[in-house]
N, C-alpha and C. Protein backbone atom coordinates (compact mmCIF):
# COMPACT_ATOMS: atom_id res chain seq x y z
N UNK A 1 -38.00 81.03 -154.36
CA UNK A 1 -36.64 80.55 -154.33
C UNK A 1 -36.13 80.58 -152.89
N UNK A 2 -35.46 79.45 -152.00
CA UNK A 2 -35.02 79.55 -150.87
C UNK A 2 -33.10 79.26 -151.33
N UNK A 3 -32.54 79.76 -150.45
CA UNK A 3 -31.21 79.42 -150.65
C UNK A 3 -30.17 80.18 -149.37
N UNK A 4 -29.23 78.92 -149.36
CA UNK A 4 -28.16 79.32 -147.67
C UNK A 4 -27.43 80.37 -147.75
N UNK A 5 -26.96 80.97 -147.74
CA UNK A 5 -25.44 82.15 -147.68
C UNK A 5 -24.63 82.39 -146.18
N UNK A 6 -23.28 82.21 -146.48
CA UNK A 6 -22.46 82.62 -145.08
C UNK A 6 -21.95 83.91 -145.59
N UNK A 7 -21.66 84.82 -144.47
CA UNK A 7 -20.58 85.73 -144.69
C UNK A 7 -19.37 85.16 -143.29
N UNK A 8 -18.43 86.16 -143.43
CA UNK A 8 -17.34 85.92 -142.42
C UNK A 8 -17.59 87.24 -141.65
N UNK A 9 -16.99 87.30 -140.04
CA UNK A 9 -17.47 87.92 -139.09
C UNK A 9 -17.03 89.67 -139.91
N UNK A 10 -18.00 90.58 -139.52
CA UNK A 10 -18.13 91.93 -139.69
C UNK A 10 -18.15 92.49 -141.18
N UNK A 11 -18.95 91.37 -141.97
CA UNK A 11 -18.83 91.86 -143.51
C UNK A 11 -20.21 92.51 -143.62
N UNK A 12 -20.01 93.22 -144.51
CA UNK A 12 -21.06 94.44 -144.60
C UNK A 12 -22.01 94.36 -145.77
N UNK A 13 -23.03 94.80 -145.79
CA UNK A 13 -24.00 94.73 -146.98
C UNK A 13 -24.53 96.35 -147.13
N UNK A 14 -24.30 97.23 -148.12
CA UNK A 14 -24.49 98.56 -147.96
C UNK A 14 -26.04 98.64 -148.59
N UNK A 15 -26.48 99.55 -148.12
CA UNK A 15 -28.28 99.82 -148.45
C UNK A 15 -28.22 99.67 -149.72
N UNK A 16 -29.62 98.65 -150.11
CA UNK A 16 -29.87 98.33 -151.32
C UNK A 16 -31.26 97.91 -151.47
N UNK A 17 -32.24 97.45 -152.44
CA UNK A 17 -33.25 97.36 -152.22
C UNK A 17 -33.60 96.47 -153.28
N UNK A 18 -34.77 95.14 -152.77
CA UNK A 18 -35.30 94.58 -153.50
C UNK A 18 -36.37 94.54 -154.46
N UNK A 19 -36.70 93.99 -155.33
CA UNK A 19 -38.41 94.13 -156.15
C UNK A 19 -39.03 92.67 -156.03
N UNK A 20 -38.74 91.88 -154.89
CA UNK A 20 -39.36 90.89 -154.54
C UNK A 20 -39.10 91.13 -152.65
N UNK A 21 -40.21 89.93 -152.36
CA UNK A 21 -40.00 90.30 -150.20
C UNK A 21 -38.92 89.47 -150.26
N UNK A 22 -38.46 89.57 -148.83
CA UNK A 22 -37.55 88.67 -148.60
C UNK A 22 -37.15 88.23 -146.92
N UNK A 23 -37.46 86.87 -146.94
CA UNK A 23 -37.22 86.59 -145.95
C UNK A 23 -36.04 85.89 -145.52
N UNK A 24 -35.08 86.49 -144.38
CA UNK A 24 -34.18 86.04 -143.68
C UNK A 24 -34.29 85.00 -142.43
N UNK A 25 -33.93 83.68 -142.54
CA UNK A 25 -33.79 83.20 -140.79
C UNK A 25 -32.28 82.85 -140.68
N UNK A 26 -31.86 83.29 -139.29
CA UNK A 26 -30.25 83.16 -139.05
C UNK A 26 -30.32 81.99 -138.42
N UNK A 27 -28.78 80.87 -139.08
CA UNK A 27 -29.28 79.53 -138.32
C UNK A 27 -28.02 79.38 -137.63
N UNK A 28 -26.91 80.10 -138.30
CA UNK A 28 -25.47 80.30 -137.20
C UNK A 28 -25.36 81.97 -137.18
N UNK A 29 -24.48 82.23 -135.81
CA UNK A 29 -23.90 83.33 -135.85
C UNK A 29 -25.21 84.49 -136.08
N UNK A 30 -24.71 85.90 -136.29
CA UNK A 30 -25.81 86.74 -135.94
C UNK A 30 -25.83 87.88 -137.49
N UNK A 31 -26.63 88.23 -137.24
CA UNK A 31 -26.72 89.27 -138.19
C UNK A 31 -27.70 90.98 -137.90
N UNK A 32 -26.83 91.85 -137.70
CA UNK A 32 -27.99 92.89 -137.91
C UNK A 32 -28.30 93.73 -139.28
N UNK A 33 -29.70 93.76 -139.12
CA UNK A 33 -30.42 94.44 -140.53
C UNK A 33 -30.59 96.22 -140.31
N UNK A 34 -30.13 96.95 -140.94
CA UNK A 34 -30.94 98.31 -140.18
C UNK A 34 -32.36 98.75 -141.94
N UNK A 35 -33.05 99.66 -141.52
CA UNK A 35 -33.66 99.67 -142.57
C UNK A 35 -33.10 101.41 -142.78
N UNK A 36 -32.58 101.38 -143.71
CA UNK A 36 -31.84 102.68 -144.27
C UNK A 36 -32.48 104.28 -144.05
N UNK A 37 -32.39 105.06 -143.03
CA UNK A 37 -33.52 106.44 -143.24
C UNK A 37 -34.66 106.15 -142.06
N UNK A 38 -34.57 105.38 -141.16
CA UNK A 38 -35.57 105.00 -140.48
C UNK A 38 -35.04 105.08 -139.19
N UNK A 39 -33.38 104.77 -139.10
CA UNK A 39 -33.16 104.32 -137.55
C UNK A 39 -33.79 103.23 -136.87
N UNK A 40 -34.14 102.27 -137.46
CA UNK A 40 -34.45 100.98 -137.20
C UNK A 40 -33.69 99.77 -137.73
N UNK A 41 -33.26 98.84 -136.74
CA UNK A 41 -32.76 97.66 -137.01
C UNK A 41 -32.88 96.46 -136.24
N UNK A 42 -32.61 95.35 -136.91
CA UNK A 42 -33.43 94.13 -136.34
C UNK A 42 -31.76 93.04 -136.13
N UNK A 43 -31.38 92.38 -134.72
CA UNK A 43 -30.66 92.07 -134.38
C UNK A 43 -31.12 90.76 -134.30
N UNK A 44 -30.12 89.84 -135.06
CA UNK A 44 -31.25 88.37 -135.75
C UNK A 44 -30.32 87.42 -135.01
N UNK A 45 -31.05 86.31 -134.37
CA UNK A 45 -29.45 85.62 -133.71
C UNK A 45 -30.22 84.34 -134.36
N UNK A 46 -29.46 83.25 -134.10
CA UNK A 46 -30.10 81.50 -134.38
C UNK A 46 -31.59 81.66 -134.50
N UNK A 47 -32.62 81.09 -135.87
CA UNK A 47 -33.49 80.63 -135.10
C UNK A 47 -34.86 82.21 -135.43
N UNK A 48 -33.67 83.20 -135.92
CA UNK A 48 -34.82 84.48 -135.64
C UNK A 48 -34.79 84.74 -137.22
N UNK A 49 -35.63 85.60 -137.38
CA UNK A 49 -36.35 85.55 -138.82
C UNK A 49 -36.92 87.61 -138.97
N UNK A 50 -36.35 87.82 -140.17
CA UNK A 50 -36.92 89.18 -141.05
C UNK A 50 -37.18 89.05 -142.47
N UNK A 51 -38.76 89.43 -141.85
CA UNK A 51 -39.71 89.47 -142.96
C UNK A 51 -39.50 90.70 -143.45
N UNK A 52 -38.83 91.05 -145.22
CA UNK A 52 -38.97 92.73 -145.58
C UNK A 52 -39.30 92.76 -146.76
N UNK A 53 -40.44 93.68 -146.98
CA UNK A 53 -40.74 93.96 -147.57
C UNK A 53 -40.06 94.19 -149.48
N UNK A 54 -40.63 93.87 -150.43
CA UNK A 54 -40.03 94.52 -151.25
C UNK A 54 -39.91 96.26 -151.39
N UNK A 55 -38.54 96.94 -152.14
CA UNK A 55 -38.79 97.78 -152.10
C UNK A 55 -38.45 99.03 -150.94
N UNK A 56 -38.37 97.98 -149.65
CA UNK A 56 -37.81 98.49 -148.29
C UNK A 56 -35.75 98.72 -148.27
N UNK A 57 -35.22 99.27 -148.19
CA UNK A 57 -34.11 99.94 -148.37
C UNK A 57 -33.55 99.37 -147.08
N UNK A 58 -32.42 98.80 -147.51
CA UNK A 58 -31.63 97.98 -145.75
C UNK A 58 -30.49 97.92 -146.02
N UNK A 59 -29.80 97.55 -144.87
CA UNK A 59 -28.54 97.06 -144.97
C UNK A 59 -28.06 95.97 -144.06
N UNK A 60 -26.82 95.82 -143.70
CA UNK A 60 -26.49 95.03 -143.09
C UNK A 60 -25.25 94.51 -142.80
N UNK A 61 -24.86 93.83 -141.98
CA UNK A 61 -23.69 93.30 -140.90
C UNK A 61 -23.61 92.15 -140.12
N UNK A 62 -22.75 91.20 -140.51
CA UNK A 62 -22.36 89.87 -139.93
C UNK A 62 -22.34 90.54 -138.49
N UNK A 63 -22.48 89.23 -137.55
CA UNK A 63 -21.42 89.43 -136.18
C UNK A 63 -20.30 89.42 -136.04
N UNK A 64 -19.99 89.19 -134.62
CA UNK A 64 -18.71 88.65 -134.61
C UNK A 64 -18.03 87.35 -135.20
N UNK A 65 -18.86 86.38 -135.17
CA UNK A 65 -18.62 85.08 -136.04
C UNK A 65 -19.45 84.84 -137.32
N UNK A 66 -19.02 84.22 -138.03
CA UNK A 66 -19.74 83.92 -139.32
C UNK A 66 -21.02 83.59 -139.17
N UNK A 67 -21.60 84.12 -140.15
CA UNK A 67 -22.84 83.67 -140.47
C UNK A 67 -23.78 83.28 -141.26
N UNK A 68 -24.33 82.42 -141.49
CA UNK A 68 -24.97 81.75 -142.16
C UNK A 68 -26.96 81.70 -141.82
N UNK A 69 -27.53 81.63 -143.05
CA UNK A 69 -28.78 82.34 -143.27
C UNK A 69 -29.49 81.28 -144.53
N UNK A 70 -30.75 81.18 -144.06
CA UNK A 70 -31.73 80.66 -145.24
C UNK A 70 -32.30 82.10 -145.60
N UNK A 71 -32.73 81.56 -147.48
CA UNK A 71 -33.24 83.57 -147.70
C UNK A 71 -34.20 83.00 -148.57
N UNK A 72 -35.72 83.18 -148.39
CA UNK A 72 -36.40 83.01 -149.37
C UNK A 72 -36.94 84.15 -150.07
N UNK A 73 -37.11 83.99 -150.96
CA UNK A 73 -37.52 85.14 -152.24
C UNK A 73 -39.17 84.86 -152.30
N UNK A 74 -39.59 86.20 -152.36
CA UNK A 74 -41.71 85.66 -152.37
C UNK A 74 -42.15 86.72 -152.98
N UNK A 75 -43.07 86.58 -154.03
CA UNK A 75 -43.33 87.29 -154.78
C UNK A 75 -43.90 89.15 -153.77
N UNK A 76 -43.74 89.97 -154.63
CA UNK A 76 -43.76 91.89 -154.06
C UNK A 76 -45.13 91.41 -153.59
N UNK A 77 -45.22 91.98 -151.73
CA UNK A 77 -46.40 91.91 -150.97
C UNK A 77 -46.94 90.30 -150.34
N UNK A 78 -46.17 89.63 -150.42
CA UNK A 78 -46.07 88.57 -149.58
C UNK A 78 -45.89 89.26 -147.91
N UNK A 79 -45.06 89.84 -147.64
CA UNK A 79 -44.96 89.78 -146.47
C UNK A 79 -45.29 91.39 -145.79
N UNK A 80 -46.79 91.90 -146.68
CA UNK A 80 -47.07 93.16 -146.11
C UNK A 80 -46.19 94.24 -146.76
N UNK A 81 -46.63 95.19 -145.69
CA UNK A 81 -46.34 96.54 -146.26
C UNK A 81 -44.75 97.25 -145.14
N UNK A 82 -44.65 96.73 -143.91
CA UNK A 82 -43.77 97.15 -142.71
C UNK A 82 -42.63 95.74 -142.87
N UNK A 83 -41.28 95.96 -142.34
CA UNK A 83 -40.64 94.77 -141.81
C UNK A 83 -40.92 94.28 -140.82
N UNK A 84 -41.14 93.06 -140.35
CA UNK A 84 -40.95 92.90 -139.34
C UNK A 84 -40.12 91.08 -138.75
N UNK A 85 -39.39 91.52 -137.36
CA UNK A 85 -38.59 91.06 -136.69
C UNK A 85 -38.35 91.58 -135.39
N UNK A 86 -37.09 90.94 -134.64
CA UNK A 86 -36.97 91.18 -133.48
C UNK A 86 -36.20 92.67 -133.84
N UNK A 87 -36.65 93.83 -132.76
CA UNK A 87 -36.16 94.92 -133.75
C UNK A 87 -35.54 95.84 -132.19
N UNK A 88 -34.65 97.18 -132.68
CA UNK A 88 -34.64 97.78 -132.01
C UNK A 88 -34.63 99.31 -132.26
N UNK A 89 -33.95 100.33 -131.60
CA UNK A 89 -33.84 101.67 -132.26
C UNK A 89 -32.60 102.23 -131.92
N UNK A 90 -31.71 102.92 -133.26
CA UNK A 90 -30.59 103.21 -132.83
C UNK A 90 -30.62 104.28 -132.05
C-alpha cells in the first residue's frame, strides 16, 4: 500500500510501533523520526527516505512548515532488521 499524508508545522507523532516495514520519503517540508530508547533519529528533508523496520518503536515531528510524505507499507522484513536513513545522535 503507498499513500500521501501532510501534517502542519510541529505536529507530533508519539512512539508507536508497526507489524508491517515502512517506508517514508519527504517530498515537502521536513520531518524528524527518532527511534524510541535508542537516542537515534533521522532528519528527513525533500527527496530523503526511512526505511523502518516492522516492530521498531519511533516517533516523530513535522518541521517548521508542513509536511507532506509518500508512506509505503511492505510486508514484516522487507526492509531488514536496523532503520535506516539520513541519521543522527541526540
Amino acid at each position: 500500500m503507498v499513500s500521501a499524508w501532510s501534517n502542519l508545522p510541529g505536529e507530533r507523532f508519539e512512539g508507536h510501533t508497526h507489524d508491517y516495514d515502512k517506508v517514508v520519503v519527504v517530498v515537502v517540508g521536513s520531518l524528524t523520526c527518532g527511534l524510541v530508547g535508542h537516542g537515534v533519529g533521522f532528519m528527513l528533508s525533500p527527496g530523503e527516505r526511512l526505511d523502518l523496520p516492522a516492530s521498531v518503536s519511533h516517533d516523530a515531528v513535522a518541521g517548521t512548515r508542513a509536511v507532506t510524505c509518500l508512506e509505503a507499507h511492505l510486508p514484516a522484513g522487507s526492509c531488514g532488521k536496523k532503520a535506516r536513513g539520513r541519521g543522527y545522535r541526540w
